[in-house]
C-alpha atoms as a PDB file:
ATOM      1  CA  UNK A   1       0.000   0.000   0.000  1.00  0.00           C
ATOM      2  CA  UNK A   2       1.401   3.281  -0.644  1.00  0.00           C
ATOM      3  CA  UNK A   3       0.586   6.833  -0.582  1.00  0.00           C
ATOM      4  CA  UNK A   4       2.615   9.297  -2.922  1.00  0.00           C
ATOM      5  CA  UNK A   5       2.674  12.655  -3.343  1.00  0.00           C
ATOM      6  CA  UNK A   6       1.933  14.195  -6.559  1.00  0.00           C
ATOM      7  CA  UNK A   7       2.074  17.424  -6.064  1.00  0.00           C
ATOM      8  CA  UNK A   8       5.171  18.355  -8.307  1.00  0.00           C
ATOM      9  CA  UNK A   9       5.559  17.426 -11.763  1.00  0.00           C
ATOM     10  CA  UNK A  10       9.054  15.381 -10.171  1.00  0.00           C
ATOM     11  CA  UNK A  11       6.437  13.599  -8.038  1.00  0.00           C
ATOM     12  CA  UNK A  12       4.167  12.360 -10.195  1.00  0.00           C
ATOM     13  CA  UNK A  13       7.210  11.128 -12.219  1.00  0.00           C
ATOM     14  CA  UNK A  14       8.361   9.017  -9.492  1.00  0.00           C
ATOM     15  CA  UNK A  15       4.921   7.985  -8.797  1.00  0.00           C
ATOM     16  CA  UNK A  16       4.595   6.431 -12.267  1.00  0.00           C
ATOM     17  CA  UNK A  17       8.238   5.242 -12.135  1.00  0.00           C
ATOM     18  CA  UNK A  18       7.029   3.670  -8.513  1.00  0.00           C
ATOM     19  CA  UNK A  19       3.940   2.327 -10.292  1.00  0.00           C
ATOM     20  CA  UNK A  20       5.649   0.742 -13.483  1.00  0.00           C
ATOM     21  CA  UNK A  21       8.252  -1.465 -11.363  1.00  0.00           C
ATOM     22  CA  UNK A  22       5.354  -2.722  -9.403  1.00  0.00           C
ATOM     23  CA  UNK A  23       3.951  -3.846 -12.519  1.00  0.00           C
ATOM     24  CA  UNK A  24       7.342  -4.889 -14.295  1.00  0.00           C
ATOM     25  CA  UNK A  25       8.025  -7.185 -10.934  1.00  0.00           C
ATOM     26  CA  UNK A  26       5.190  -9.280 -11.293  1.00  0.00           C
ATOM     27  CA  UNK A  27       2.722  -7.061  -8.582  1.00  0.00           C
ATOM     28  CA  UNK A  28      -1.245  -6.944  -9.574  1.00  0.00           C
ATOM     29  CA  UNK A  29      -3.235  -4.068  -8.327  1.00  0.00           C
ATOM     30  CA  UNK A  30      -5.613  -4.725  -5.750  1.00  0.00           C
ATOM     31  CA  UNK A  31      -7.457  -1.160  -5.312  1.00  0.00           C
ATOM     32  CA  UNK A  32      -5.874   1.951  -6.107  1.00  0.00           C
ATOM     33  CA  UNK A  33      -2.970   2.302  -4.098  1.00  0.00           C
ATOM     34  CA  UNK A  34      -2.843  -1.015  -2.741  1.00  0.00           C
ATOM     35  CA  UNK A  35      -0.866  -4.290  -4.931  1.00  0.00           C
ATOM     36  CA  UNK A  36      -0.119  -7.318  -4.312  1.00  0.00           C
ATOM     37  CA  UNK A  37       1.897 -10.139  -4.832  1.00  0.00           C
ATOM     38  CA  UNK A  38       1.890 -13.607  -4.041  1.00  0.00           C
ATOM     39  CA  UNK A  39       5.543 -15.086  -2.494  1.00  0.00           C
ATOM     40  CA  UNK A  40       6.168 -18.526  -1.915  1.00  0.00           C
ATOM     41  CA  UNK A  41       7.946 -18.179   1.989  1.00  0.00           C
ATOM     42  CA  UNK A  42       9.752 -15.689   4.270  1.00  0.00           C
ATOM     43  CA  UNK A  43      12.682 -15.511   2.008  1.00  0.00           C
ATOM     44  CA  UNK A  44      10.823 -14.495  -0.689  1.00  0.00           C
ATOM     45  CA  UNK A  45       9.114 -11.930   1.339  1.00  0.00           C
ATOM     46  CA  UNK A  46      12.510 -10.379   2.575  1.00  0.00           C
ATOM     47  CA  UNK A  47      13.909  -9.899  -1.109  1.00  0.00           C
ATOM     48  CA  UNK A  48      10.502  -8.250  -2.043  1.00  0.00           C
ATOM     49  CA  UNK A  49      11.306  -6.374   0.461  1.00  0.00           C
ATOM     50  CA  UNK A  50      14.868  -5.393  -0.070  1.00  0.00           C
ATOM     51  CA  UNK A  51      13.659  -4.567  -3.934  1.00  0.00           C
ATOM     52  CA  UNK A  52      10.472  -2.077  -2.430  1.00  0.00           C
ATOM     53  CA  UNK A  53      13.561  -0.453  -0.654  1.00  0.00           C
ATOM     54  CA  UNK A  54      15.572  -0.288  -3.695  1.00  0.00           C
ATOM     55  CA  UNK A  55      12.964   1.190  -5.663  1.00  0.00           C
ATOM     56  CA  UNK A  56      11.407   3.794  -3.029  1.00  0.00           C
ATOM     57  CA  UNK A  57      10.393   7.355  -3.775  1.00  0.00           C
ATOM     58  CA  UNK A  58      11.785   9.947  -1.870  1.00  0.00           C
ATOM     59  CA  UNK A  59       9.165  11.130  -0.430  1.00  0.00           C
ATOM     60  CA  UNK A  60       5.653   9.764   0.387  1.00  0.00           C
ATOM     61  CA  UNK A  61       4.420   6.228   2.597  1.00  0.00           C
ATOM     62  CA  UNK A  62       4.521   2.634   1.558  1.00  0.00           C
ATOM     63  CA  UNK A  63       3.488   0.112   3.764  1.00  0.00           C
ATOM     64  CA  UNK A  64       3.767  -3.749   3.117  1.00  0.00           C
ATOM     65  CA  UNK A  65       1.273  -6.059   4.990  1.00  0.00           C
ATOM     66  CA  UNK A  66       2.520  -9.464   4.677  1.00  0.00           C
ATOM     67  CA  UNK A  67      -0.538 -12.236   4.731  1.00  0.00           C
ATOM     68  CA  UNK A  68      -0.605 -15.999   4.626  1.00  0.00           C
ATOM     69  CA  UNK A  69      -2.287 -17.795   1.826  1.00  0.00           C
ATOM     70  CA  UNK A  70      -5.056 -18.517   4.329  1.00  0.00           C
ATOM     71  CA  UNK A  71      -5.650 -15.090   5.301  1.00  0.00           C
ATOM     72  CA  UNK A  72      -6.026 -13.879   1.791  1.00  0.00           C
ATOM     73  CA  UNK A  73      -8.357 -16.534   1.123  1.00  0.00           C
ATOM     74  CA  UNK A  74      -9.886 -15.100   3.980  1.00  0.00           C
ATOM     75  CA  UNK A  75     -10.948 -11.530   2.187  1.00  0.00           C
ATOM     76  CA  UNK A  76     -14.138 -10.258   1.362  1.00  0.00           C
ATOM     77  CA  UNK A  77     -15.267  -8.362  -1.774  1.00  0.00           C
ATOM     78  CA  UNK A  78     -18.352  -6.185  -0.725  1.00  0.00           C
ATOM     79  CA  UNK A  79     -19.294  -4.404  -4.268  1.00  0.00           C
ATOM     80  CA  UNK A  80     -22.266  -2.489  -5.526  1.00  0.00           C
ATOM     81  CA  UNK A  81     -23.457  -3.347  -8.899  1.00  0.00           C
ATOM     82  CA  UNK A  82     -21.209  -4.894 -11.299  1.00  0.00           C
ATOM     83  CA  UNK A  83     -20.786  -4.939 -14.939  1.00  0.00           C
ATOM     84  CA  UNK A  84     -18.690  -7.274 -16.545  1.00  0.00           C
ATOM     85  CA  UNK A  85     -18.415  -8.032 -20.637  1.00  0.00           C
ATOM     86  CA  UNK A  86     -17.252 -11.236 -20.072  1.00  0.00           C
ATOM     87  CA  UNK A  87     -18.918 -13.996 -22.115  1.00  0.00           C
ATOM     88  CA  UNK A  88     -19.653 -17.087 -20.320  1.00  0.00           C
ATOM     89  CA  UNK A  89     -20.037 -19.998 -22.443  1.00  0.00           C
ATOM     90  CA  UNK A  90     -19.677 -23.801 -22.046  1.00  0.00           C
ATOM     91  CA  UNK A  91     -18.782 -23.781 -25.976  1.00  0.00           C
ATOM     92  CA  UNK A  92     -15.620 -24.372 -26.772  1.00  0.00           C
ATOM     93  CA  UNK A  93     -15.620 -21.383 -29.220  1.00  0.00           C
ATOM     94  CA  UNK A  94     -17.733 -17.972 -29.359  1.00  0.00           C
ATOM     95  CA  UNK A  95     -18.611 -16.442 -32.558  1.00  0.00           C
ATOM     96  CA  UNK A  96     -19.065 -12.768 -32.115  1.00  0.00           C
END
């Protein structure tokens, strides 16, 4: 989770710097502001680490929360209405 300043035009070019390694290192975005990423054990989770250090803005918070499998699971999506224009089919192909 992180919260960046984007006040200056230098901030909101680390922000999207910030935002672009998350991607590039394999992190999916959650809500705005908030990405994760699943590790395999505590090693794992200690390089992630070290690389969020590595790559840190100079100004602004980022906060890791570090979850078990189980807890994740664990999460519940309350939503309003939905839209989705995904096709469900049991057909092997769709013909648009």
């Amino acid at each position: 989770m992180f919260d960046l300043p984007t006040l200056t035009i230098e901030q909101q070019r680390e922000y999207r710097k910030f935002r672009k390694w998350l991607l590039k290192d394999g992190f999916i975005m959650m809500q705005e502001s908030i990405y994760t990423k699943l590790v395999l054990n505590g090693n794992s989770v200690k390089l992630v680490m070290d690389k969020i250090k590595l790559n840190k803005t100079k100004k602004g918070i980022i906060q890791v929360l570090v979850l078990s499998e189980k807890e994740f699971n664990s999460i519940e999506f309350i939503t309003g209405e939905t839209t989705s224009n995904v096709l469900s089919s049991l057909k092997r192909v769709v013909i648009i």
